[in-house]
Protein backbone atom coordinates (compact mmCIF):
# COMPACT_ATOMS: atom_id res chain seq x y z
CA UNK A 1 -45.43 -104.90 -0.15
CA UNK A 2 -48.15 -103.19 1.02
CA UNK A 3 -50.19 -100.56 -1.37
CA UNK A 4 -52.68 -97.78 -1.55
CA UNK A 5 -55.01 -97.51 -4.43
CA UNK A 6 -56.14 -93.51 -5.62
CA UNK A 7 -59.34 -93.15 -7.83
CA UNK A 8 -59.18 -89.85 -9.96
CA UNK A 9 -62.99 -90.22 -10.63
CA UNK A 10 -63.82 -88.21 -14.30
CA UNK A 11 -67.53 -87.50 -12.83
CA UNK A 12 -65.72 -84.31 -10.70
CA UNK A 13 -63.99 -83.49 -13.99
CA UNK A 14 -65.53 -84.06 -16.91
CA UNK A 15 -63.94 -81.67 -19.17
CA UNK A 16 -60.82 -83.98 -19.08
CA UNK A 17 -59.67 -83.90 -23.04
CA UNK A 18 -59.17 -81.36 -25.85
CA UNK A 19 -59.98 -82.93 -29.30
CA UNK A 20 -57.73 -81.48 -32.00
CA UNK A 21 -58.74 -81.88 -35.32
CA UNK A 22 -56.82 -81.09 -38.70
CA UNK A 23 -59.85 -80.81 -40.30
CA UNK A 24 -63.29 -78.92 -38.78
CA UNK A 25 -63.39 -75.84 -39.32
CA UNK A 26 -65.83 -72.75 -38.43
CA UNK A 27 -68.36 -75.79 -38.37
CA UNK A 28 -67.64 -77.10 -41.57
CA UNK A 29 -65.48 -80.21 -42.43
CA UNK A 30 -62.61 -79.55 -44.37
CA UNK A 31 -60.01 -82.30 -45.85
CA UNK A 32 -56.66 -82.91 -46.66
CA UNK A 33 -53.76 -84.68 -48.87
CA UNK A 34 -52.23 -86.56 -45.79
CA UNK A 35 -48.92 -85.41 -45.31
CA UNK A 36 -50.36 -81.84 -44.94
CA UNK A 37 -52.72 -82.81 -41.71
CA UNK A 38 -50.03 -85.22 -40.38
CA UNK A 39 -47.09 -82.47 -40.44
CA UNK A 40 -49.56 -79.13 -39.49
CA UNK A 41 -47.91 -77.35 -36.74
CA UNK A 42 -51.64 -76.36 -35.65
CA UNK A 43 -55.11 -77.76 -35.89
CA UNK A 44 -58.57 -75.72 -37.24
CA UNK A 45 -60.71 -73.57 -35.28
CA UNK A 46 -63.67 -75.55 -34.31
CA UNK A 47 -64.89 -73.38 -31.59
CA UNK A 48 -68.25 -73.47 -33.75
CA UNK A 49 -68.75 -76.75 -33.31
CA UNK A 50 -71.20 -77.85 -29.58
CA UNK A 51 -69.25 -77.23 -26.53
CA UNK A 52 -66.51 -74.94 -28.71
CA UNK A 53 -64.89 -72.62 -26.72
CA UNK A 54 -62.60 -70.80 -29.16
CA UNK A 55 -59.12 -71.78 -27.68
CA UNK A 56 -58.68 -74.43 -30.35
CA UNK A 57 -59.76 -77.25 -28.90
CA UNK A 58 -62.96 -79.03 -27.30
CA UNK A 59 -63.07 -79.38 -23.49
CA UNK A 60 -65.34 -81.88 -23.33
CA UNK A 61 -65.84 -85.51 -21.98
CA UNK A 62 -65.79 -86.95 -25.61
CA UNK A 63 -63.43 -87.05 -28.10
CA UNK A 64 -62.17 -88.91 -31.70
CA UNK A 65 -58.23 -90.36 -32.34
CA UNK A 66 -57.46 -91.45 -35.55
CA UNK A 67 -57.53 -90.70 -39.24
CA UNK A 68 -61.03 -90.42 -40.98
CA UNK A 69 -60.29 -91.14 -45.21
CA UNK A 70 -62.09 -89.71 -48.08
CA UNK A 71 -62.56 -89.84 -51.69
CA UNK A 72 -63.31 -86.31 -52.92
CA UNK A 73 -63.39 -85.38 -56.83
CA UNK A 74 -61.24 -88.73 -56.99
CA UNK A 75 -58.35 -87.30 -54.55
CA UNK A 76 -58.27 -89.12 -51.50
CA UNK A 77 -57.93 -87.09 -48.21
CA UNK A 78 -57.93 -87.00 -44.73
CA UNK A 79 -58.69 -85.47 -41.70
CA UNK A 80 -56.51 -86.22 -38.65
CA UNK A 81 -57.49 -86.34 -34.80
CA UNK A 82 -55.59 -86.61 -32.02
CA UNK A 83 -56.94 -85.89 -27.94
CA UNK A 84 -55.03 -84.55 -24.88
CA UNK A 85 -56.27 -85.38 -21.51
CA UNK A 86 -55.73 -83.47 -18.25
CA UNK A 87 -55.61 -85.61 -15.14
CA UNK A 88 -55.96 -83.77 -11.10
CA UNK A 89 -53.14 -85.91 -9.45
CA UNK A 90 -52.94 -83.50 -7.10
CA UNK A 91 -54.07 -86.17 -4.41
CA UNK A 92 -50.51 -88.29 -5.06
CA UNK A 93 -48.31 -87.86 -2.62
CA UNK A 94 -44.86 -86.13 -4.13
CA UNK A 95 -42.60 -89.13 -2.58
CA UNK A 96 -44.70 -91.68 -3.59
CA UNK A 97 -43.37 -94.79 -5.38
CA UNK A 98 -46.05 -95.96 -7.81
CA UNK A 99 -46.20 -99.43 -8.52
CA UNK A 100 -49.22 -99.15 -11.36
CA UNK A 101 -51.57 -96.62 -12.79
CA UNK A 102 -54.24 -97.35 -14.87
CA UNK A 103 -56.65 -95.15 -17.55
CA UNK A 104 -60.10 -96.43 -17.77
CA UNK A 105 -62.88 -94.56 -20.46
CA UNK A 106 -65.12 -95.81 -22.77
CA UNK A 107 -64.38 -96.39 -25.97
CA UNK A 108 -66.17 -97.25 -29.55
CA UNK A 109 -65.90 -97.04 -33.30
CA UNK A 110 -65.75 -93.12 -34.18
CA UNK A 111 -68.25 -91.62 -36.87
CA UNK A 112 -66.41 -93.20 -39.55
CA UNK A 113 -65.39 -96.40 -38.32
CA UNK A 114 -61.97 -98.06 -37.77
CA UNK A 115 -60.64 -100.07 -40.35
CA UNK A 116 -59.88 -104.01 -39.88
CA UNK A 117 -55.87 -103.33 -39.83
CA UNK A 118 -54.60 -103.76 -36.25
CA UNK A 119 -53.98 -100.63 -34.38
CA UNK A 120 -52.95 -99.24 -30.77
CA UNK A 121 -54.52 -96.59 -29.30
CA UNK A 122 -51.55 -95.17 -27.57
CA UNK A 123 -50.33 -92.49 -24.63
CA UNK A 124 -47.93 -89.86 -25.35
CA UNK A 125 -46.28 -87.03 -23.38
CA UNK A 126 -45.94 -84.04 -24.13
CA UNK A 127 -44.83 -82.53 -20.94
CA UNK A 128 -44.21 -79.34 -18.60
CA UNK A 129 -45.39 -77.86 -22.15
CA UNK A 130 -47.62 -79.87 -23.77
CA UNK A 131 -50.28 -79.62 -23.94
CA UNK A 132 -50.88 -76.68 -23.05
CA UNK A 133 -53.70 -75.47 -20.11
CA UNK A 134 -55.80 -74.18 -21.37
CA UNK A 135 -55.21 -75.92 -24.81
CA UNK A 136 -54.00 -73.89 -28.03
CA UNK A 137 -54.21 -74.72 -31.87
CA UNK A 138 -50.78 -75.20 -31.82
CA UNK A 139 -50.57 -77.95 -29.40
CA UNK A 140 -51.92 -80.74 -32.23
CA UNK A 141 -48.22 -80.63 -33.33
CA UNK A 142 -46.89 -84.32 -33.35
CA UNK A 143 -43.04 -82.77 -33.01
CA UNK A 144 -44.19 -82.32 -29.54
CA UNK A 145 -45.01 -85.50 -28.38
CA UNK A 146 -42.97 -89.03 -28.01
CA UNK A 147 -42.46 -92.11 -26.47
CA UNK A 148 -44.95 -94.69 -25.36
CA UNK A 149 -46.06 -94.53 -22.29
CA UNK A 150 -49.29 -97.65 -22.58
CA UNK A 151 -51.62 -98.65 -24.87
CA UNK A 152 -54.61 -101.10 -25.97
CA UNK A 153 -54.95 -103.03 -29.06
CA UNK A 154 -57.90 -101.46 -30.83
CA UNK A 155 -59.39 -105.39 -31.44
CA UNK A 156 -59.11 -105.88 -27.66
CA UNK A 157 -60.97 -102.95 -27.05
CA UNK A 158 -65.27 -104.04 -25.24
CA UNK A 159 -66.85 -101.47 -27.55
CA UNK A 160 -69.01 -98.72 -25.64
CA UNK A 161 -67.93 -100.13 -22.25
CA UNK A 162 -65.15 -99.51 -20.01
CA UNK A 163 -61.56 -100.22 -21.40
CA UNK A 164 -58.19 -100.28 -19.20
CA UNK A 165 -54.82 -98.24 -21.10
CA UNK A 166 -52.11 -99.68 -18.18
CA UNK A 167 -49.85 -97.18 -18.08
CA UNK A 168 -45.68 -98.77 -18.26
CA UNK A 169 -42.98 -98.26 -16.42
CA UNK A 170 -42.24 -95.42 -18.99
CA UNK A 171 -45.80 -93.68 -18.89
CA UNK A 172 -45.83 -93.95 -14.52
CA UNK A 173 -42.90 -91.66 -14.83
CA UNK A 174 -45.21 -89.46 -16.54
CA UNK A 175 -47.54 -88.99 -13.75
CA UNK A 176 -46.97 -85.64 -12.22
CA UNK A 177 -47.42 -85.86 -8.08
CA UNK A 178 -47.79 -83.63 -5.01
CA UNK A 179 -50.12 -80.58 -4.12
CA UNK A 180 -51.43 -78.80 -7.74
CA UNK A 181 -50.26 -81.36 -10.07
CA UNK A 182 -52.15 -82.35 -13.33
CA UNK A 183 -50.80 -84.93 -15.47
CA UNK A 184 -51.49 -84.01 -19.32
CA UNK A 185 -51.16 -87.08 -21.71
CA UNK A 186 -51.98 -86.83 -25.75
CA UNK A 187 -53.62 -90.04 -27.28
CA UNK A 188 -52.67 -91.19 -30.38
CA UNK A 189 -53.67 -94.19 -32.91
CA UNK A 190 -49.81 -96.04 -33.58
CA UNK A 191 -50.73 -96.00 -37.61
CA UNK A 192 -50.80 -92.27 -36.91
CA UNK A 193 -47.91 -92.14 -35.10
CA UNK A 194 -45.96 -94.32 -37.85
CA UNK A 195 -47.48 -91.93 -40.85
CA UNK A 196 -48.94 -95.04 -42.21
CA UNK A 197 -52.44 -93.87 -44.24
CA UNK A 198 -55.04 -96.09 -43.90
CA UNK A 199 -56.59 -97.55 -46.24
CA UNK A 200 -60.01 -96.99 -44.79
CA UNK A 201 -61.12 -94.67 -42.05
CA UNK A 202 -59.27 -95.51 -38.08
CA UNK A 203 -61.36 -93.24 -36.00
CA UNK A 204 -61.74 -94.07 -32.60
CA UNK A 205 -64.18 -92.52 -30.24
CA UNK A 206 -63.37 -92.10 -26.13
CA UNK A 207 -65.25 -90.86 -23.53
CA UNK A 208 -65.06 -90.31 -19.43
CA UNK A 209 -69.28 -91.09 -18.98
CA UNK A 210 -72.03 -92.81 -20.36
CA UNK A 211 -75.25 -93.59 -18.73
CA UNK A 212 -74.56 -92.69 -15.56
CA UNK A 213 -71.01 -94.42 -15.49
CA UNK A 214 -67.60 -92.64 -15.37
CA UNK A 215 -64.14 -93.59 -16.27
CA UNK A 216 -61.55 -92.94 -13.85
CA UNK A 217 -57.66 -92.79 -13.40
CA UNK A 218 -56.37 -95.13 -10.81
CA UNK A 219 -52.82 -94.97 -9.11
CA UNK A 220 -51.08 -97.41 -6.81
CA UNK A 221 -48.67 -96.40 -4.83
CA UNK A 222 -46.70 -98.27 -2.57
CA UNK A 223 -46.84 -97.46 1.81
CA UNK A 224 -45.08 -98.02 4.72
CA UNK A 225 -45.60 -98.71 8.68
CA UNK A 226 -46.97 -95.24 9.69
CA UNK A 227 -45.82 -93.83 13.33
CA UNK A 228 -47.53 -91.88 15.75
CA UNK A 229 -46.54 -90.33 19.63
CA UNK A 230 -48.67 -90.16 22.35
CA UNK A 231 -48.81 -87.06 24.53
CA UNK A 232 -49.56 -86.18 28.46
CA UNK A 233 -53.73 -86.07 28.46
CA UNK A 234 -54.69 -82.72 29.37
CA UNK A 235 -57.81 -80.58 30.46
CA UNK A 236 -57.98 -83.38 32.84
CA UNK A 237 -61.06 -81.92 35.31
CA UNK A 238 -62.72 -83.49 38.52
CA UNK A 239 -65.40 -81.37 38.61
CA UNK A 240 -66.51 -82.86 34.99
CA UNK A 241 -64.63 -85.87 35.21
CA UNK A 242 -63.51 -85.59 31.32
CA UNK A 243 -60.40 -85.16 29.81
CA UNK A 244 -58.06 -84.81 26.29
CA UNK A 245 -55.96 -87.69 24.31
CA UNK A 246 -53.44 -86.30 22.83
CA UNK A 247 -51.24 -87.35 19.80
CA UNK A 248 -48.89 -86.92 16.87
CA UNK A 249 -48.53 -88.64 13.22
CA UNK A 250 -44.28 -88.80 13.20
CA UNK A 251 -44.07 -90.66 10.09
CA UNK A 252 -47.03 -90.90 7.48
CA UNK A 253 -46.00 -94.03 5.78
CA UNK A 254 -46.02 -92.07 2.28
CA UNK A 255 -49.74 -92.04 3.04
CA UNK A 256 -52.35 -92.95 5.94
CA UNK A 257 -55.89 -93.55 5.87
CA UNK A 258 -57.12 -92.73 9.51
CA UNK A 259 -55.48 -92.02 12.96
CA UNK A 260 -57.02 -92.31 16.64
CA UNK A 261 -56.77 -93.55 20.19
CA UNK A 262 -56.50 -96.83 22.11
CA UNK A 263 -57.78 -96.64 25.63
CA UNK A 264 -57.88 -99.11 29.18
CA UNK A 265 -58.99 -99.85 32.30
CA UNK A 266 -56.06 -100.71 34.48
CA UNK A 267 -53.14 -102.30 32.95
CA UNK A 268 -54.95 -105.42 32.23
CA UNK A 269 -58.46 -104.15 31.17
CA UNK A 270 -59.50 -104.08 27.88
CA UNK A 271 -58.80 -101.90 24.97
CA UNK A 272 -61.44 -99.72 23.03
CA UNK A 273 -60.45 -97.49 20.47
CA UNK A 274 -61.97 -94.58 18.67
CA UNK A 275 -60.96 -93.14 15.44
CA UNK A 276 -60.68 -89.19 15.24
CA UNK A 277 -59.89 -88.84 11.40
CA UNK A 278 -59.14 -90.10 8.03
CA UNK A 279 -56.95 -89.32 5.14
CA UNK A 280 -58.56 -86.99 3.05
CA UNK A 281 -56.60 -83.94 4.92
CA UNK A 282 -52.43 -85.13 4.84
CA UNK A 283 -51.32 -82.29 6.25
CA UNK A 284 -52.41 -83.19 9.67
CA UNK A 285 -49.60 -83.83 12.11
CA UNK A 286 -51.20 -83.40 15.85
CA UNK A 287 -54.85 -84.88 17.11
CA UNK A 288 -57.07 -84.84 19.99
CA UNK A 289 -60.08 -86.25 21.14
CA UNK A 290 -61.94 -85.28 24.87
CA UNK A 291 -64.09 -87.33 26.48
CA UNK A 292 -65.27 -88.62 30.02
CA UNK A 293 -63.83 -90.81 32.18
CA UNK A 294 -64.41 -92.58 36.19
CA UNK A 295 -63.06 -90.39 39.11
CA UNK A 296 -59.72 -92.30 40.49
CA UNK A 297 -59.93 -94.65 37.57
CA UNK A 298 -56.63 -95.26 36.58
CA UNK A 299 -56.44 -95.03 32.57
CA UNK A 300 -53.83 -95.98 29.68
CA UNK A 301 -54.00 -94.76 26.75
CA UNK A 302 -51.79 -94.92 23.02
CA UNK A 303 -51.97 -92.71 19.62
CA UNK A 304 -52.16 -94.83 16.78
CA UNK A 305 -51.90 -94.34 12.85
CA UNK A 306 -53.01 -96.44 10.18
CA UNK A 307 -52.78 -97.64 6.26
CA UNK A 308 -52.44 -100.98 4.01
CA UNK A 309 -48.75 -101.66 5.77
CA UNK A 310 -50.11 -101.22 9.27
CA UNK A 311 -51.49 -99.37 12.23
CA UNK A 312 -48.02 -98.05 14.44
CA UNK A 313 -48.80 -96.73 17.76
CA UNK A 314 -47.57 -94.67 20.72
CA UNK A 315 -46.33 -95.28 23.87
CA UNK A 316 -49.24 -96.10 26.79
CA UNK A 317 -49.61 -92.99 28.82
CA UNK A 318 -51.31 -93.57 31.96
CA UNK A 319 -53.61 -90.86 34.00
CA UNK A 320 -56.03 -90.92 36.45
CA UNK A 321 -58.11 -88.44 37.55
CA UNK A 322 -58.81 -87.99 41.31
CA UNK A 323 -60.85 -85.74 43.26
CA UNK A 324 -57.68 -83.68 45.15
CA UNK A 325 -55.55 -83.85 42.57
CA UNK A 326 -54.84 -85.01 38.64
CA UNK A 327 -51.39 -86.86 37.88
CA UNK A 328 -50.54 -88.24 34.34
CA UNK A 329 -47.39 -90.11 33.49
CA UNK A 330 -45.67 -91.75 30.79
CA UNK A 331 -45.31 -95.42 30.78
């Protein structure tokens, strides 16, 4: 099975999560008996706190999951967190078939630590809806969220370094594909989930960069054999002795990574290529590429089209370019 392996790298998108917070409020904390921030159908305004922007929500590259615990005046409370993250998939083709897709970001204790009971740091959907873009208070409602779409065992987890949530079979259904698509995940701690109260504070801290570094979102996807045609050369000229290859991409193999010519000398000579483009534009279907060539040389040359599975090819088309005359033929 051959593959092809997209990087959705956070450093051209760091505003990736909203932090919503049952508990921060016009830049104060505020706290909680627990069933009241675990059952609020919206989360506080904390478009006071740094990088704020009023819509309910932070659109930053940092934010905290998890439950932080208090004793205040001998009443213990709570203040719950919980993050959505918006993912540009865009670049996945619609019919792809992915075989794996995998969320790396740094993560670390929170500001209040995370307790020593064992804990999953878990992705949720949420979706068309949820959450929403841009984010609104009401979208830190747990009713809208379910399932289990990959997690990481909080004691597995290299603390301030790169961690890997591998998405299952469940959660790669979740990934939205094709031209404008942005996959929107929520991330939850599973003793949140469960409305378990901890005993001590479970606040986890994630973020897309750190020194430099960036987390990323990588999707396989699996290819096929690509196919090209090759087309009659044309702008064939004596006077300049040049001429045009001309070809077609027929089938992209779910995705290709570059396309070009093959050329000869006679039947027997040997073959040079050149390559005329790469994947980053999909929507190309036809090519060309001019260059010069020997008066009454006889040429052949083949469109090809290439990924993981393959390179397919054309036909050879022969030409040959004479002084009193130009012929080309397929062959």
């Amino acid at each position: 099975m051959a593959t092809h392996e997209f990087v959705v790298d956070f450093s051209d998108n760091t505003n990736i999560f909203a932090w919503f917070t049952k508990g921060w409020e016009e830049g104060t904390y505020t706290w909680y008996p627990y069933a009241t921030a675990y059952n609020a159908a919206s989360c506080d305004d904390p478009k006071a706190g740094t990088g704020g922007s009023g819509a309910g929500f932070y659109p930053i590259n940092t934010c905290n999951v998890g439950c932080a615990r208090a004793t205040i005046d001998e009443e213990v409370v709570y203040r719950i967190s919980r993050a959505g993250i918006f993912l540009d998939t865009s670049v996945i083709p619609e019919d792809a078939s992915i075989v794996s897709a995998v969320l790396n970001t740094f993560m670390a204790d929170g500001w209040y630590g995370c307790s020593a009971r064992v804990t999953n740091i878990v992705l949720q959907n949420g979706q068309p809806t949820y959450p929403h873009i841009p984010a609104v208070f009401s979208d830190y409602n747990k009713t809208y969220y379910s399932g289990n779409g990959g997690s990481i065992l909080y004691s597995d987890i290299d603390q301030q370094e790169l961690n890997a949530i591998t998405l299952n079979a469940t959660g790669r259904t979740w990934v939205k594909q094709g031209d404008g698509a942005v996959t929107k995940l929520m991330i939850r701690l599973d003793t949140e989930i469960a409305a378990s109260p901890p005993s001590e504070s479970e606040d986890v801290l994630i973020y897309s960069l750190k020194s430099g570094a960036t987390g990323n979102f990588t999707v396989t996807i699996t290819v096929t054999l690509p196919a090209a045609t090759t087309d009659d050369a044309t702008d064939l000229d004596a006077e300049t002795g040049t001429g045009t290859f001309n070809g077609e991409i027929t089938d992209k193999g779910i995705y290709f990574t570059s396309y070009g010519f093959e050329w000869k000398e006679g039947e027997e000579g040997g073959v040079r290529s050149v390559t005329v483009g790469y994947g980053s534009d999909q929507s190309i279907t036809t090519f060309e590429k001019n260059r010069s060539f020997d008066i009454g040389v006889t040429y052949y040359y083949r469109a090809w089209c290439r990924n993981e599975a393959g390179k397919g090819y054309g036909e050879w088309v022969e030409f040959i370019i004479v002084t009193a005359s130009v012929t080309t033929s397929s062959n």
